[in-house]
PDB file of N, CA and C in Angstrom:
ATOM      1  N   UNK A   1      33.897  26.744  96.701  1.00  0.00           N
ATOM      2  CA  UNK A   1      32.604  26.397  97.236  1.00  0.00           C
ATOM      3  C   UNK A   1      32.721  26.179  98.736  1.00  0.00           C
ATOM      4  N   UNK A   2      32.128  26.457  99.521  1.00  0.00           N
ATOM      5  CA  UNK A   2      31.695  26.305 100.895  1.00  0.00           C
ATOM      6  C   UNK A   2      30.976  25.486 101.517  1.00  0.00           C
ATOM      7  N   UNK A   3      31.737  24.428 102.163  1.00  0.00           N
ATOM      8  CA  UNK A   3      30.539  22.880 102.330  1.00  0.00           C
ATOM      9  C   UNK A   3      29.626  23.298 103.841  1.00  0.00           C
ATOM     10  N   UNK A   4      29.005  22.563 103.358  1.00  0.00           N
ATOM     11  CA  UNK A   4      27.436  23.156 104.804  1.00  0.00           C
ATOM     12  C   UNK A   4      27.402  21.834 105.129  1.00  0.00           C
ATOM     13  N   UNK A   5      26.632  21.683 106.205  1.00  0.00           N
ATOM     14  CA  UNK A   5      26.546  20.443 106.372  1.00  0.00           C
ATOM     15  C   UNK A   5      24.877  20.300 105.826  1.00  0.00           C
ATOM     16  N   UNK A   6      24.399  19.197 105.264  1.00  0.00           N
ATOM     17  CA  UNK A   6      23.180  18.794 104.226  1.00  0.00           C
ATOM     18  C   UNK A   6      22.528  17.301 105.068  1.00  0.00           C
ATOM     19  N   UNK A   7      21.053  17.602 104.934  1.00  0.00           N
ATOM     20  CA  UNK A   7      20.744  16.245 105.163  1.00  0.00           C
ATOM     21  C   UNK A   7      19.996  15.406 103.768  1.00  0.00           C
ATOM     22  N   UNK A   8      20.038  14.016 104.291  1.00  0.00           N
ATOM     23  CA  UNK A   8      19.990  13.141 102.711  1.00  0.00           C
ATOM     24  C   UNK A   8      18.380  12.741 103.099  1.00  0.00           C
ATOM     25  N   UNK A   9      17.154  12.946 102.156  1.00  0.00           N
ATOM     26  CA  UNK A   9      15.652  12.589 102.895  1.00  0.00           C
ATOM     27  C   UNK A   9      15.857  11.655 101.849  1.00  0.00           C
ATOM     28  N   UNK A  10      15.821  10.209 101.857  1.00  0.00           N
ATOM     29  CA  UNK A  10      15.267   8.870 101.397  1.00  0.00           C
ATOM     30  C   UNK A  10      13.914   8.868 101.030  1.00  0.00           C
ATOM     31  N   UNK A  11      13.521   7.863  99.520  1.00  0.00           N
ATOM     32  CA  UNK A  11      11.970   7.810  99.611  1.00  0.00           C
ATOM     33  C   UNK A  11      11.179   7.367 100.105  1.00  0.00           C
ATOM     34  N   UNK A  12      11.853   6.822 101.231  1.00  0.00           N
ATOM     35  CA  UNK A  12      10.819   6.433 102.137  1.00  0.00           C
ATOM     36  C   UNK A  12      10.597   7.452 103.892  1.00  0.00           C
ATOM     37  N   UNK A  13      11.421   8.499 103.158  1.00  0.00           N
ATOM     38  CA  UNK A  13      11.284   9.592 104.230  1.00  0.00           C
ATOM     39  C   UNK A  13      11.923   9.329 105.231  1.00  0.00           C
ATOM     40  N   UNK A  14      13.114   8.623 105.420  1.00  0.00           N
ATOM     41  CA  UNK A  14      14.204   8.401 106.839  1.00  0.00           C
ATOM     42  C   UNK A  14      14.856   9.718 106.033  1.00  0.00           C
ATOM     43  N   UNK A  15      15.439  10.153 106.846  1.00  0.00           N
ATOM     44  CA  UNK A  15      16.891  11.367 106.614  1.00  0.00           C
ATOM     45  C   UNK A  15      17.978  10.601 107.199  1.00  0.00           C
ATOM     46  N   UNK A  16      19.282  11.018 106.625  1.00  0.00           N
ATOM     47  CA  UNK A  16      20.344  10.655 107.059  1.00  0.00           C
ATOM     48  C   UNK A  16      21.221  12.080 106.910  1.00  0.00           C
ATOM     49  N   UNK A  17      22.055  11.838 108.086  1.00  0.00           N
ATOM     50  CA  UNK A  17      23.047  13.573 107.987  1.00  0.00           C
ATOM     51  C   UNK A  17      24.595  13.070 108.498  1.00  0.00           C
ATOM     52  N   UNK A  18      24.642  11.659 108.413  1.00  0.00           N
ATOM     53  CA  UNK A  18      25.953  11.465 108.258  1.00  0.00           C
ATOM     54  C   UNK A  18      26.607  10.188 108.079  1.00  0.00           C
ATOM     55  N   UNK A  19      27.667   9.322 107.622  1.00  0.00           N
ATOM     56  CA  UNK A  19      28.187   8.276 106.918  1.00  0.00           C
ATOM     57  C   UNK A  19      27.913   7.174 108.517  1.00  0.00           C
ATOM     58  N   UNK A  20      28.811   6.246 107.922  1.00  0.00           N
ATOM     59  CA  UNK A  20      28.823   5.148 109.577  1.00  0.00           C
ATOM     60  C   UNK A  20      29.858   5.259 109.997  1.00  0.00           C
ATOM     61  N   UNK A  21      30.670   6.181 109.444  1.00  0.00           N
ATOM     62  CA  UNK A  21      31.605   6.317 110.714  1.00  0.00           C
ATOM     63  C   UNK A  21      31.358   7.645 111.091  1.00  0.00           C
ATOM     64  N   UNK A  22      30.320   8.389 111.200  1.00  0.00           N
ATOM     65  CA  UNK A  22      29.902   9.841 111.827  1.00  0.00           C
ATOM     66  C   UNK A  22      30.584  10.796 111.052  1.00  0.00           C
ATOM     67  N   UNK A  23      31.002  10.764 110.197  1.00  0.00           N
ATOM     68  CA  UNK A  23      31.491  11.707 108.889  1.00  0.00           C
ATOM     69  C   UNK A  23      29.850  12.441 108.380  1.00  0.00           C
ATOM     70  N   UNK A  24      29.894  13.831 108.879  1.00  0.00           N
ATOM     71  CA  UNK A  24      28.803  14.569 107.996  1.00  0.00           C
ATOM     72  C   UNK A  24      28.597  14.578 106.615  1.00  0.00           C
ATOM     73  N   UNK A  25      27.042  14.870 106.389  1.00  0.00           N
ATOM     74  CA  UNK A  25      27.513  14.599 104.700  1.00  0.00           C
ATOM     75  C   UNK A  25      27.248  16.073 104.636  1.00  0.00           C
ATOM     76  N   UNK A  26      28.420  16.826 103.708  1.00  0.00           N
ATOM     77  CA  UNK A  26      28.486  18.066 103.094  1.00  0.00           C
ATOM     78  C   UNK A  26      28.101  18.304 101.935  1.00  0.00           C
ATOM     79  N   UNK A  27      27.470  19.608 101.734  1.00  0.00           N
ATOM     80  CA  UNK A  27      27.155  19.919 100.047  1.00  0.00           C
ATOM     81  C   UNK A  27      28.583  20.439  99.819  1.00  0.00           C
ATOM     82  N   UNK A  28      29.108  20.068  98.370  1.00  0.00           N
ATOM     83  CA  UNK A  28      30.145  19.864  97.748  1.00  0.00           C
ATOM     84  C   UNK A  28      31.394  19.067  98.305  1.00  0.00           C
ATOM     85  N   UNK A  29      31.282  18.208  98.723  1.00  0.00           N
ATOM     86  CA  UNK A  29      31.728  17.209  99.510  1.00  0.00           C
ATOM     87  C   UNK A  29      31.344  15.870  99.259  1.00  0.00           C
ATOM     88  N   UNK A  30      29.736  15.389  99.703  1.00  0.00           N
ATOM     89  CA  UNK A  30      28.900  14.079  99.694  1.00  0.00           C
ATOM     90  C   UNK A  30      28.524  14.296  98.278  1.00  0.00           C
ATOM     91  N   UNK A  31      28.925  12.589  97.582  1.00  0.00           N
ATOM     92  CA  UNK A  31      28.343  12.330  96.675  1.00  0.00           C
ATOM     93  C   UNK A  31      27.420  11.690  96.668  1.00  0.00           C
ATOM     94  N   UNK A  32      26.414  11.387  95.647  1.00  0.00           N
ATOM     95  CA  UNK A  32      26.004   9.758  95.953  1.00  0.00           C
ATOM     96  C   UNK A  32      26.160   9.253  96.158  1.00  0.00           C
ATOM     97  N   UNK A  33      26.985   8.408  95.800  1.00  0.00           N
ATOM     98  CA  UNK A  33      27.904   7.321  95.785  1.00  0.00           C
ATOM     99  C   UNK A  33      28.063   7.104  97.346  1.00  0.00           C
ATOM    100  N   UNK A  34      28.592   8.336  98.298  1.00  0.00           N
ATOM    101  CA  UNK A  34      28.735   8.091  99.521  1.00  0.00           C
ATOM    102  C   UNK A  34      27.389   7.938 100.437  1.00  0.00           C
ATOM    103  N   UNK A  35      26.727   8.580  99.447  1.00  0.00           N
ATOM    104  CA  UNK A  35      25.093   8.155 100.656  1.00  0.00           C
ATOM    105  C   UNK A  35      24.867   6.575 100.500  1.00  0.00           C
ATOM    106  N   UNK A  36      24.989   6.487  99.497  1.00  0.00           N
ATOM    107  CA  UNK A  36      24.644   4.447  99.041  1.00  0.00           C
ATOM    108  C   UNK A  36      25.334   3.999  99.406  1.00  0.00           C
ATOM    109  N   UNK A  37      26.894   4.002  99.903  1.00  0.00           N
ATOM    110  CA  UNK A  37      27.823   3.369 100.754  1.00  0.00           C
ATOM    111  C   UNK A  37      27.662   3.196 102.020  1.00  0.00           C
ATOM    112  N   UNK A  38      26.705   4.173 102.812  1.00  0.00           N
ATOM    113  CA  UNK A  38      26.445   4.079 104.109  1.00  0.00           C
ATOM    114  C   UNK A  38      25.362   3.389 103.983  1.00  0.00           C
ATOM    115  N   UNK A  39      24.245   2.895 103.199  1.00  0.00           N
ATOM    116  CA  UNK A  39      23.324   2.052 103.389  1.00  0.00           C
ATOM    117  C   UNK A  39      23.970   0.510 102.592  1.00  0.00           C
ATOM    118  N   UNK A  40      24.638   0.646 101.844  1.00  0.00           N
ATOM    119  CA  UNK A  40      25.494  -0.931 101.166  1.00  0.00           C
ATOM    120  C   UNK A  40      26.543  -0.618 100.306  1.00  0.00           C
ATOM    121  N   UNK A  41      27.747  -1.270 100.654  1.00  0.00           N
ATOM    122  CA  UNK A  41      29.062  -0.488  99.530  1.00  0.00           C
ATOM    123  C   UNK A  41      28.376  -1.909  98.259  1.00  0.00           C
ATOM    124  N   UNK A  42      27.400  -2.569  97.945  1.00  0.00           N
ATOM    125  CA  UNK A  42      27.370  -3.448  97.130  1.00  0.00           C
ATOM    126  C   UNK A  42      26.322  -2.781  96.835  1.00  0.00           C
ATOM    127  N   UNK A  43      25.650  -1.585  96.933  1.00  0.00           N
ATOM    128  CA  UNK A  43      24.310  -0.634  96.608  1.00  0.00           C
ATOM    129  C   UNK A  43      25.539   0.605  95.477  1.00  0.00           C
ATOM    130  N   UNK A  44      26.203   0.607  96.682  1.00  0.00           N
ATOM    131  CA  UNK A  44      26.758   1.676  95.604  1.00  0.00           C
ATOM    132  C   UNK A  44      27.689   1.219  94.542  1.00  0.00           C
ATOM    133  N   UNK A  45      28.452   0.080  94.951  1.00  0.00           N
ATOM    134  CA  UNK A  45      29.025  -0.257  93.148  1.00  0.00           C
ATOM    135  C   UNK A  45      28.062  -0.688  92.235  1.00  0.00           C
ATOM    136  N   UNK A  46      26.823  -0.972  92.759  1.00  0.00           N
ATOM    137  CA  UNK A  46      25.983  -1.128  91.721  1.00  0.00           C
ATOM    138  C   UNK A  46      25.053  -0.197  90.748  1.00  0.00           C
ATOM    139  N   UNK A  47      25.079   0.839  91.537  1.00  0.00           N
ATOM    140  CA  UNK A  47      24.290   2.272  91.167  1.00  0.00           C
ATOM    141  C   UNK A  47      24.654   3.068  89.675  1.00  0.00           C
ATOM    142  N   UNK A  48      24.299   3.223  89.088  1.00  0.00           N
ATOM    143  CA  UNK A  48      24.415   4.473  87.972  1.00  0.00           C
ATOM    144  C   UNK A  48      23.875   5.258  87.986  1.00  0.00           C
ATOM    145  N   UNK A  49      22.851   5.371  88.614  1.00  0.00           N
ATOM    146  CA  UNK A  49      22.155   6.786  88.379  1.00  0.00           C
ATOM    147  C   UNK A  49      21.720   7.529  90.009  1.00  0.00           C
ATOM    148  N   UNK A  50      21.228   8.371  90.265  1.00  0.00           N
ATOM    149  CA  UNK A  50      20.671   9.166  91.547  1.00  0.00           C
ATOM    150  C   UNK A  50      20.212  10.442  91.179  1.00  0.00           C
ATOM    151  N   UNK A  51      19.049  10.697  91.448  1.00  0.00           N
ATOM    152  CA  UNK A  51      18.295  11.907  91.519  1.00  0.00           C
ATOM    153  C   UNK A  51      18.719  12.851  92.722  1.00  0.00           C
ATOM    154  N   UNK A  52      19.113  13.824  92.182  1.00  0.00           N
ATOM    155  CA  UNK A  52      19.545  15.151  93.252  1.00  0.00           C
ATOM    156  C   UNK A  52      18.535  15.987  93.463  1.00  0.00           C
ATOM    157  N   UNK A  53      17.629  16.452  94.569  1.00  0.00           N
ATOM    158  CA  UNK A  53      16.664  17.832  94.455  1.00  0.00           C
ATOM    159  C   UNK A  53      16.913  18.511  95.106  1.00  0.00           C
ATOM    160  N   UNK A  54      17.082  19.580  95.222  1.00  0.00           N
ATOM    161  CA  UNK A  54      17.403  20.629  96.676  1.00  0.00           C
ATOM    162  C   UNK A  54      16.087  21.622  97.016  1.00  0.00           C
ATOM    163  N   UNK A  55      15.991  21.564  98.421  1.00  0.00           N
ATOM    164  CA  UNK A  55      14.705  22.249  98.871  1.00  0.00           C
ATOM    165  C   UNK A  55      15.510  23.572  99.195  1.00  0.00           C
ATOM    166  N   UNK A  56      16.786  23.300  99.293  1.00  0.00           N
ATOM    167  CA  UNK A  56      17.191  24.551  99.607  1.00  0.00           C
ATOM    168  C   UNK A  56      18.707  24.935  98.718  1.00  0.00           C
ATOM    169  N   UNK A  57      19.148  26.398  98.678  1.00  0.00           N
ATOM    170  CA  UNK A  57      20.677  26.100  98.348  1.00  0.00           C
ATOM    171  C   UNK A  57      21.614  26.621  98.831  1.00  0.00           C
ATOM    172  N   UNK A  58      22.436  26.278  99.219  1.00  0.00           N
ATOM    173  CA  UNK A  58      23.822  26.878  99.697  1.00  0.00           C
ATOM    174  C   UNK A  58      24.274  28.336  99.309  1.00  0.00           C
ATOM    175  N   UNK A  59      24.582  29.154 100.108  1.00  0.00           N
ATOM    176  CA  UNK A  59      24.722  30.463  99.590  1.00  0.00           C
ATOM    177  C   UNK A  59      25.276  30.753  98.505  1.00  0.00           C
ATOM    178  N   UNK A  60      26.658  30.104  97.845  1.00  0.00           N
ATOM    179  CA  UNK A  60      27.631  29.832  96.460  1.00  0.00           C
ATOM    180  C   UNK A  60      26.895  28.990  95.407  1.00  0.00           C
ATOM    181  N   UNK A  61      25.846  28.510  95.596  1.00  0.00           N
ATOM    182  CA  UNK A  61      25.058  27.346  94.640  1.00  0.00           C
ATOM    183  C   UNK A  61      25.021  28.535  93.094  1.00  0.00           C
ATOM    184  N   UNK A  62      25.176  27.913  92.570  1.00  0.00           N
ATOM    185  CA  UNK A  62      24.982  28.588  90.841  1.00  0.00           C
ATOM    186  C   UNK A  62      24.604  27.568  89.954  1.00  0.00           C
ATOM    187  N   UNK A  63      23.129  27.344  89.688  1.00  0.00           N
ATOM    188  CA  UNK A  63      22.046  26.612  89.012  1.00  0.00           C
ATOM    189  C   UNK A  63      23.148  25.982  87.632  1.00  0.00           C
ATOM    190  N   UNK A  64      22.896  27.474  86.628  1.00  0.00           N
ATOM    191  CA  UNK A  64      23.655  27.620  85.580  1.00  0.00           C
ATOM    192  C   UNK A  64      24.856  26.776  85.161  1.00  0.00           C
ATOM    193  N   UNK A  65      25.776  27.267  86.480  1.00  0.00           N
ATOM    194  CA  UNK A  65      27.116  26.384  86.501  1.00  0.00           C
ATOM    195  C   UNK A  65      27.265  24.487  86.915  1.00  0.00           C
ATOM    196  N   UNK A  66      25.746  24.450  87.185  1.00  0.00           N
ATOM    197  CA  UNK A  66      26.354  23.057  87.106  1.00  0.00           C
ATOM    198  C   UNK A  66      24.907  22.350  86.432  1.00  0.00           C
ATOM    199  N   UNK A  67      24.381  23.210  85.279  1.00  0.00           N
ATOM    200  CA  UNK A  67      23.781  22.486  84.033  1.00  0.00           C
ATOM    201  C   UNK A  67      22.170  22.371  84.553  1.00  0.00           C
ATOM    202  N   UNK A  68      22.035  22.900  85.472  1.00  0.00           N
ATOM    203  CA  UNK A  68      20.419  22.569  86.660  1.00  0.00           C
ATOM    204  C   UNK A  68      19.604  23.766  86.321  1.00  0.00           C
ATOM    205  N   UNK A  69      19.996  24.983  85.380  1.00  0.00           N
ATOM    206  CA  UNK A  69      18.819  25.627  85.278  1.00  0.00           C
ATOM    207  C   UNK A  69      17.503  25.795  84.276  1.00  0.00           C
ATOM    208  N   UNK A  70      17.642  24.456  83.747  1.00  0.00           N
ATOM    209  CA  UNK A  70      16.836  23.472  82.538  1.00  0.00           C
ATOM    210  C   UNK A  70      15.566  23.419  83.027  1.00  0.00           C
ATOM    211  N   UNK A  71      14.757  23.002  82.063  1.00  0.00           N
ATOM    212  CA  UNK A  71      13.415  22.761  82.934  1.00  0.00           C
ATOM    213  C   UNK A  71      13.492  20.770  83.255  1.00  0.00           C
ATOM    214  N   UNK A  72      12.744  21.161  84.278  1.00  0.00           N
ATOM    215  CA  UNK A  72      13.322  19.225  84.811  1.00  0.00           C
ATOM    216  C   UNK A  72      12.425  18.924  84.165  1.00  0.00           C
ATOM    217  N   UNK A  73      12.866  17.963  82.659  1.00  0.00           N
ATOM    218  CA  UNK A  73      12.064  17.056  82.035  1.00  0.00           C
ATOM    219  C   UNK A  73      11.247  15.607  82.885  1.00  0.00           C
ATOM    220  N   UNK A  74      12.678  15.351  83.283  1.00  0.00           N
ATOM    221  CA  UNK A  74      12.525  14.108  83.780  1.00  0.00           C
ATOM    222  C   UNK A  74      10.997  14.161  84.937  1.00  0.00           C
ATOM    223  N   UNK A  75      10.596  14.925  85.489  1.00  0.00           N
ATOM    224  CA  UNK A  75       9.586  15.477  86.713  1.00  0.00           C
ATOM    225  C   UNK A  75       8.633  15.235  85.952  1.00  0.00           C
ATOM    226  N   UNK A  76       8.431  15.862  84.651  1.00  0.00           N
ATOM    227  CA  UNK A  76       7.079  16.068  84.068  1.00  0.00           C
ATOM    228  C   UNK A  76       6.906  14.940  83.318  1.00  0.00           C
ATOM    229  N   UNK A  77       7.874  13.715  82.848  1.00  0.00           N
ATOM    230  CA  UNK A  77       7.828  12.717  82.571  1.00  0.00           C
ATOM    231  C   UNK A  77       6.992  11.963  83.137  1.00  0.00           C
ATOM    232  N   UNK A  78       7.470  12.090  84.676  1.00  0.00           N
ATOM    233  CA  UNK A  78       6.938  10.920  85.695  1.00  0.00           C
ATOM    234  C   UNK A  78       6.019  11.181  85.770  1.00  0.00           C
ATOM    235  N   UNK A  79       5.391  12.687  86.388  1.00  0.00           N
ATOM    236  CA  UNK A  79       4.046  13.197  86.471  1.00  0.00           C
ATOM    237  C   UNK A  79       3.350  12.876  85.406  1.00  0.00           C
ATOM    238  N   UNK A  80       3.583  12.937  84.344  1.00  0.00           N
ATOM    239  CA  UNK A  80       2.825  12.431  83.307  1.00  0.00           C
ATOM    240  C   UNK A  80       2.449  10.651  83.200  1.00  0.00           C
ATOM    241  N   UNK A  81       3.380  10.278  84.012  1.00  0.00           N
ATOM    242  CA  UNK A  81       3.030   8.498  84.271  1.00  0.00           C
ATOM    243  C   UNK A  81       2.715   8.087  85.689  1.00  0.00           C
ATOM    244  N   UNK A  82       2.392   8.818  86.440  1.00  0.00           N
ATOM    245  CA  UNK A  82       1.834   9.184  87.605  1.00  0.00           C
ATOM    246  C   UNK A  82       3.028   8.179  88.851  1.00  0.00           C
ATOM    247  N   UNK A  83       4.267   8.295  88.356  1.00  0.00           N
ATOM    248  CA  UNK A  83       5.492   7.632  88.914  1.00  0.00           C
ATOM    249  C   UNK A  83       5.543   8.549  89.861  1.00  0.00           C
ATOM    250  N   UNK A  84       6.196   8.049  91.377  1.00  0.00           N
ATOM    251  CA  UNK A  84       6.903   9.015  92.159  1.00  0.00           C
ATOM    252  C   UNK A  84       8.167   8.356  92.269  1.00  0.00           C
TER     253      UNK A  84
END
């Protein structure tokens, strides 16, 4: 895989495009885990879950291969409970 450099859009619409010590965050590289560490390492040992969406994909991205070419239940869930 070929890491790009990726930016992280928050729900409250800040972006972030790199850790606190100026470490970029890369696709296949940045986990969650490391985006929630740059806003609280006591955010991220606490975390289990994170929603991934991509507006875009990396030229090597393969849906299939990593279980994403499903229909997103979870979307039509929320939409259906008018959650964002």
């Amino acid at each position: 895989k070929v890491p790009v450099d990726i930016e992280v859009t928050m729900p409250d619409g800040k972006t972030m495009v790199e850790d606190k010590e100026g470490v970029k965050y890369q696709a296949w590289r940045t986990t969650p885990f490391d985006v929630a560490a740059t806003i609280s390492r006591g955010l991220a040992d606490s975390s289990n879950v994170a929603r991934v969406t991509y507006t875009a994909y990396v030229s090597d991205y393969d849906a299939a291969e990593d279980g994403m070419d499903a229909v997103d239940t979870l979307a039509e869930s929320m939409a259906d409970l008018d959650v964002d």
